[in-house]
Protein backbone atom coordinates (compact mmCIF):
# COMPACT_ATOMS: atom_id res chain seq x y z
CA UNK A 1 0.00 0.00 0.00
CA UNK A 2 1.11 3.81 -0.50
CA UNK A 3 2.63 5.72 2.19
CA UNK A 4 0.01 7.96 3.50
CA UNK A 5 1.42 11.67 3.57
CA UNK A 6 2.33 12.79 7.24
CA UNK A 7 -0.04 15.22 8.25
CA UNK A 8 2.57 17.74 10.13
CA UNK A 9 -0.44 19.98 11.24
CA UNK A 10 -1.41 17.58 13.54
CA UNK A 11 -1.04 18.02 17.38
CA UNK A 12 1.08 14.52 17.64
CA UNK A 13 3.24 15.81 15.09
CA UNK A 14 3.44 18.82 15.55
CA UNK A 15 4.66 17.53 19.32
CA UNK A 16 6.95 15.61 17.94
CA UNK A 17 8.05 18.52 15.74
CA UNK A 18 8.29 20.89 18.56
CA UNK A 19 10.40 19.18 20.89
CA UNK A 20 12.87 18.13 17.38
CA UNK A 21 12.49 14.70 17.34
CA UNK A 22 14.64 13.65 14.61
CA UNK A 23 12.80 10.76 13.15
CA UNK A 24 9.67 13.18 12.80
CA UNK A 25 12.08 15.94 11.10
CA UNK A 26 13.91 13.57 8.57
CA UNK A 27 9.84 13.05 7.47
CA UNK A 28 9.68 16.65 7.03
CA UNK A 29 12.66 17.58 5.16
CA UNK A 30 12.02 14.29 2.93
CA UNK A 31 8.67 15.72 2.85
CA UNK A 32 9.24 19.37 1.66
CA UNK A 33 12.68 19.39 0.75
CA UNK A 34 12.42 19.15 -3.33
CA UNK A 35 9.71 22.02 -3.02
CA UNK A 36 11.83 24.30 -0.79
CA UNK A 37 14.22 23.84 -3.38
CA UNK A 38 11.58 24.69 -6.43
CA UNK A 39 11.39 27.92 -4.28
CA UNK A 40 14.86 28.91 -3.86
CA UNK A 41 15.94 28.19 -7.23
CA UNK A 42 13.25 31.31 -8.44
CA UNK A 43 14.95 33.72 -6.52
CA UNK A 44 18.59 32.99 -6.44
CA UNK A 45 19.09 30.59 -9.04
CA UNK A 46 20.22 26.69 -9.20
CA UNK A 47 24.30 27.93 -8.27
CA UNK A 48 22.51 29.04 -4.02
CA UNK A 49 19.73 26.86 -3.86
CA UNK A 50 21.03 24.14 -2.77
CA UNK A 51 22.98 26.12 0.13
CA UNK A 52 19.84 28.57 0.96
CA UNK A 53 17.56 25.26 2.18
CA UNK A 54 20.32 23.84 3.62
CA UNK A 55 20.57 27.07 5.66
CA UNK A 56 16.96 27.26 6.05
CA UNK A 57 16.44 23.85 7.40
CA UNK A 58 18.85 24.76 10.15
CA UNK A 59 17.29 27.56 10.98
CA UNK A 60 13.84 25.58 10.91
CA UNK A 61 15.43 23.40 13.50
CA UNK A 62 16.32 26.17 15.66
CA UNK A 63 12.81 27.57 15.38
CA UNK A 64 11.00 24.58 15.79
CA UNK A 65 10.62 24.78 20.10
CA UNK A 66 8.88 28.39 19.47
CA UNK A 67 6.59 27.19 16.91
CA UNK A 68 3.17 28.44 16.97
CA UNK A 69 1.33 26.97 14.14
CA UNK A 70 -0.39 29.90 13.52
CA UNK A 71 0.11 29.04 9.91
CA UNK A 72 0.70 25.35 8.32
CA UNK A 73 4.43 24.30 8.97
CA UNK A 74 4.75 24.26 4.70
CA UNK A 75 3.75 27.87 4.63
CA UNK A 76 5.98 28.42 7.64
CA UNK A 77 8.82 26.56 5.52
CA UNK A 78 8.10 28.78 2.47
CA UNK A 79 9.19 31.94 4.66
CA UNK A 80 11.92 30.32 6.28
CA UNK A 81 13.53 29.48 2.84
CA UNK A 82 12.23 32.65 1.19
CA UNK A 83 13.36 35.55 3.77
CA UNK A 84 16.88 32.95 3.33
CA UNK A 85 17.28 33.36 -0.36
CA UNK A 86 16.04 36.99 -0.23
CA UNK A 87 18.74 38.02 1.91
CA UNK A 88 21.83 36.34 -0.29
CA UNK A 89 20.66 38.57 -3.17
CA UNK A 90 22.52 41.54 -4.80
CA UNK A 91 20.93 44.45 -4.23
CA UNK A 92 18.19 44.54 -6.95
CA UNK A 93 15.49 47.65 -7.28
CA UNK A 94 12.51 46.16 -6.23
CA UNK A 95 10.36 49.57 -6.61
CA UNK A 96 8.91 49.07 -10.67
CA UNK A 97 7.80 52.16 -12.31
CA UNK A 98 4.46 51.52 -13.66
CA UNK A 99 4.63 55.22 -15.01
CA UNK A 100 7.85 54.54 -17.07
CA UNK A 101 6.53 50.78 -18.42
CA UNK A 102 2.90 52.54 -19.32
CA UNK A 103 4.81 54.74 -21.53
CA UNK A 104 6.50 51.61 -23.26
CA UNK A 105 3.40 49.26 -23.23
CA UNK A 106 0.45 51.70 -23.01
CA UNK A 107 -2.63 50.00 -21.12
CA UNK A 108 -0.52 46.64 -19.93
CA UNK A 109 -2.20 46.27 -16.70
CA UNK A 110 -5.35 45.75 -18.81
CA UNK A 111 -4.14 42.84 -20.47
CA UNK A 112 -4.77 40.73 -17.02
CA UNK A 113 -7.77 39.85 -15.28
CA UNK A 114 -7.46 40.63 -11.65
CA UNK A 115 -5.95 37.41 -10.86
CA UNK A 116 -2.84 37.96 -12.91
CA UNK A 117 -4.18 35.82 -16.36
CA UNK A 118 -3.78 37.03 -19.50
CA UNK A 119 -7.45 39.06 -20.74
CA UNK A 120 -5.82 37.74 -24.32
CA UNK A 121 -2.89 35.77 -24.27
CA UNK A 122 -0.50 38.53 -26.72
CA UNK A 123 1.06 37.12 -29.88
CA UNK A 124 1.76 33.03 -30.19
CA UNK A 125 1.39 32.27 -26.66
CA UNK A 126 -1.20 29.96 -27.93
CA UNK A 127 -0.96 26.86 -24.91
CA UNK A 128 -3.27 27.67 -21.40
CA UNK A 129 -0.52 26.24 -19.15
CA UNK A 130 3.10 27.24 -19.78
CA UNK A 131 3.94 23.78 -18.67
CA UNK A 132 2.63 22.36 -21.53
CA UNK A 133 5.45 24.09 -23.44
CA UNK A 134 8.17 22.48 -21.48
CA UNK A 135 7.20 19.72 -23.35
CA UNK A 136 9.13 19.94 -26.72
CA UNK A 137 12.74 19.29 -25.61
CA UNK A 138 14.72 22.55 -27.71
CA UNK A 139 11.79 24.58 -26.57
CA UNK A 140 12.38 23.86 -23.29
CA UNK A 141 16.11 23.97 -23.20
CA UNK A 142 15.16 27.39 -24.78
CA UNK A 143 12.62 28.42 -22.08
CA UNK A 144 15.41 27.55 -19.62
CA UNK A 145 18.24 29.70 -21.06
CA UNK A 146 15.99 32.64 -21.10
CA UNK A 147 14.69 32.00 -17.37
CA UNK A 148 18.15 32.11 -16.50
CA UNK A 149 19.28 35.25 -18.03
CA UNK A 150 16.30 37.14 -16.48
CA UNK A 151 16.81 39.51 -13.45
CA UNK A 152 15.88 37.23 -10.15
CA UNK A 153 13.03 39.37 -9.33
CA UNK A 154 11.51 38.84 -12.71
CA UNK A 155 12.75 34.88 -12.75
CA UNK A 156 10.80 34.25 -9.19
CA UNK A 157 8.37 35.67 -9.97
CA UNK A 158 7.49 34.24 -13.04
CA UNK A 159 8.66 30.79 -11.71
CA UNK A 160 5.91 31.04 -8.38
CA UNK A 161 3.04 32.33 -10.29
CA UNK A 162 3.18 30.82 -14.01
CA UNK A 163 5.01 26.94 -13.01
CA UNK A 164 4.74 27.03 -9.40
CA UNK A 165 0.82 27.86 -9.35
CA UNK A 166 1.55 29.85 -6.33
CA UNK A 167 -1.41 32.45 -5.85
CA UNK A 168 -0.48 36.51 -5.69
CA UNK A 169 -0.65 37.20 -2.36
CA UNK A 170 1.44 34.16 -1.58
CA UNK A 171 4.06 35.22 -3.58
CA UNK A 172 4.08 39.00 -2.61
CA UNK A 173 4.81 37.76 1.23
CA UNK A 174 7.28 35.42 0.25
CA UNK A 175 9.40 37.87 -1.88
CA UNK A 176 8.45 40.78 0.67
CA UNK A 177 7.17 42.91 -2.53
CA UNK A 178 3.57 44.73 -3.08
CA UNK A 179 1.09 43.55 -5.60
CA UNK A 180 1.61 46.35 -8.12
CA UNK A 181 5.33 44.73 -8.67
CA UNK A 182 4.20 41.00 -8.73
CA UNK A 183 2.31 42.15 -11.52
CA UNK A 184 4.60 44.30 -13.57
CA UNK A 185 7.39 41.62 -13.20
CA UNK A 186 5.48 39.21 -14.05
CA UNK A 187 4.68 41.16 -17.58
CA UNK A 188 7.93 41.97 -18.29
CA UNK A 189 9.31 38.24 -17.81
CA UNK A 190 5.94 36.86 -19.82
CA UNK A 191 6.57 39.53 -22.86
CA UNK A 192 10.83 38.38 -22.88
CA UNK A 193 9.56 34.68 -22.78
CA UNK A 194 6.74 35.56 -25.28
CA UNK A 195 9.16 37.17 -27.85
CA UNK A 196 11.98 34.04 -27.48
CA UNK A 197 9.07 31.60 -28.15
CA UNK A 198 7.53 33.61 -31.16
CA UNK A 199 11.39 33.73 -32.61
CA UNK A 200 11.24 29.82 -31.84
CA UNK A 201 7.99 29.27 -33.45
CA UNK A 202 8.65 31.18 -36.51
CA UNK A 203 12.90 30.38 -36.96
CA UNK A 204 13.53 27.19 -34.49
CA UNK A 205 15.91 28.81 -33.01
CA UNK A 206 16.28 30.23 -29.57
């Protein structure tokens, strides 16, 4: 039979959790670990990621007695790794002007329902789930290039929202920014992946 999935929410475990039983932890990190990493890897690339939850984990440890569970340990773990990778960033502008990218892309915030979808997906972004382009092998390799080369901001949040599912306000708190910039880095990392896929569609070449 399948493994049933720990519930860590759970008084027991949470117990167990609390007073850093190590059995109980080794669950957790085998538990979470691979996802921490998803989340690290959006903000500081695949080079720190590996270091960030390593941090992170240690500092969950440490935290663990003081734990309140006034949110679920996985949303708990998010911060942990988040405010970890946030701080082993370059200095990086995090204040967008939506005055000065009006004046290049007139109207842009009215290209997205509130929710951050496309209104009308722009030019031959033509598949619902940008998963679903992952799927052709040079596309992807493509798609991967181009999600490295774009500033970290603009790579998380793209990452979190458009792969990682995560909703808005979930991803403002985790990369400490206000829902204005979610959105405009989230066009401007769309519209760079939108042109290399257009040039791919068109030439078959990244």
């Amino acid at each position: 039979m399948p493994d049933i999935p720990a519930d860590f929410n759970s008084p027991p475990l949470l117990d167990q959790l609390r007073q850093q039983d190590h059995g109980c932890f080794s669950r957790l990190v085998t538990t979470y670990h691979d996802t921490l990493l998803t989340v690290a890897r959006s903000i500081v690339g695949s080079a720190l990621a590996d270091e960030v939850v390593q941090e992170a984990w240690i500092s969950a440890y440490k935290a663990l007695p003081a734990f309140e569970g006034r949110s679920s340990i996985k949303t708990w773990l998010f911060t942990i790794v988040s405010n970890h990778a946030k701080t082993r960033l370059r200095k990086e502008s995090r204040t967008v002007s939506l005055d000065a990218l009006e004046e290049a892309a007139p109207n842009f915030l009215d290209r997205f329902h509130n929710d951050g979808h496309w209104r009308e997906a722009p030019g031959h972004w033509h598949m619902e789930n940008p998963r679903s382009l992952l799927e052709e092998e040079q596309l992807r390799l493509c798609i991967e290039r181009t999600l490295e080369q774009l500033p970290p901001m603009q790579k998380a949040v793209f990452v979190l929202r458009d792969l990682e599912q995560m909703e808005l306000g979930e991803i403002c708190n985790n990369l400490d920014i206000s829902d204005s910039n979610v959105r405009v880095l989230l066009h401007r990392a769309r519209v760079k992946l939108m042109h290399v896929i257009d040039r791919y569609q068109e030439t078959g070449q990244c």
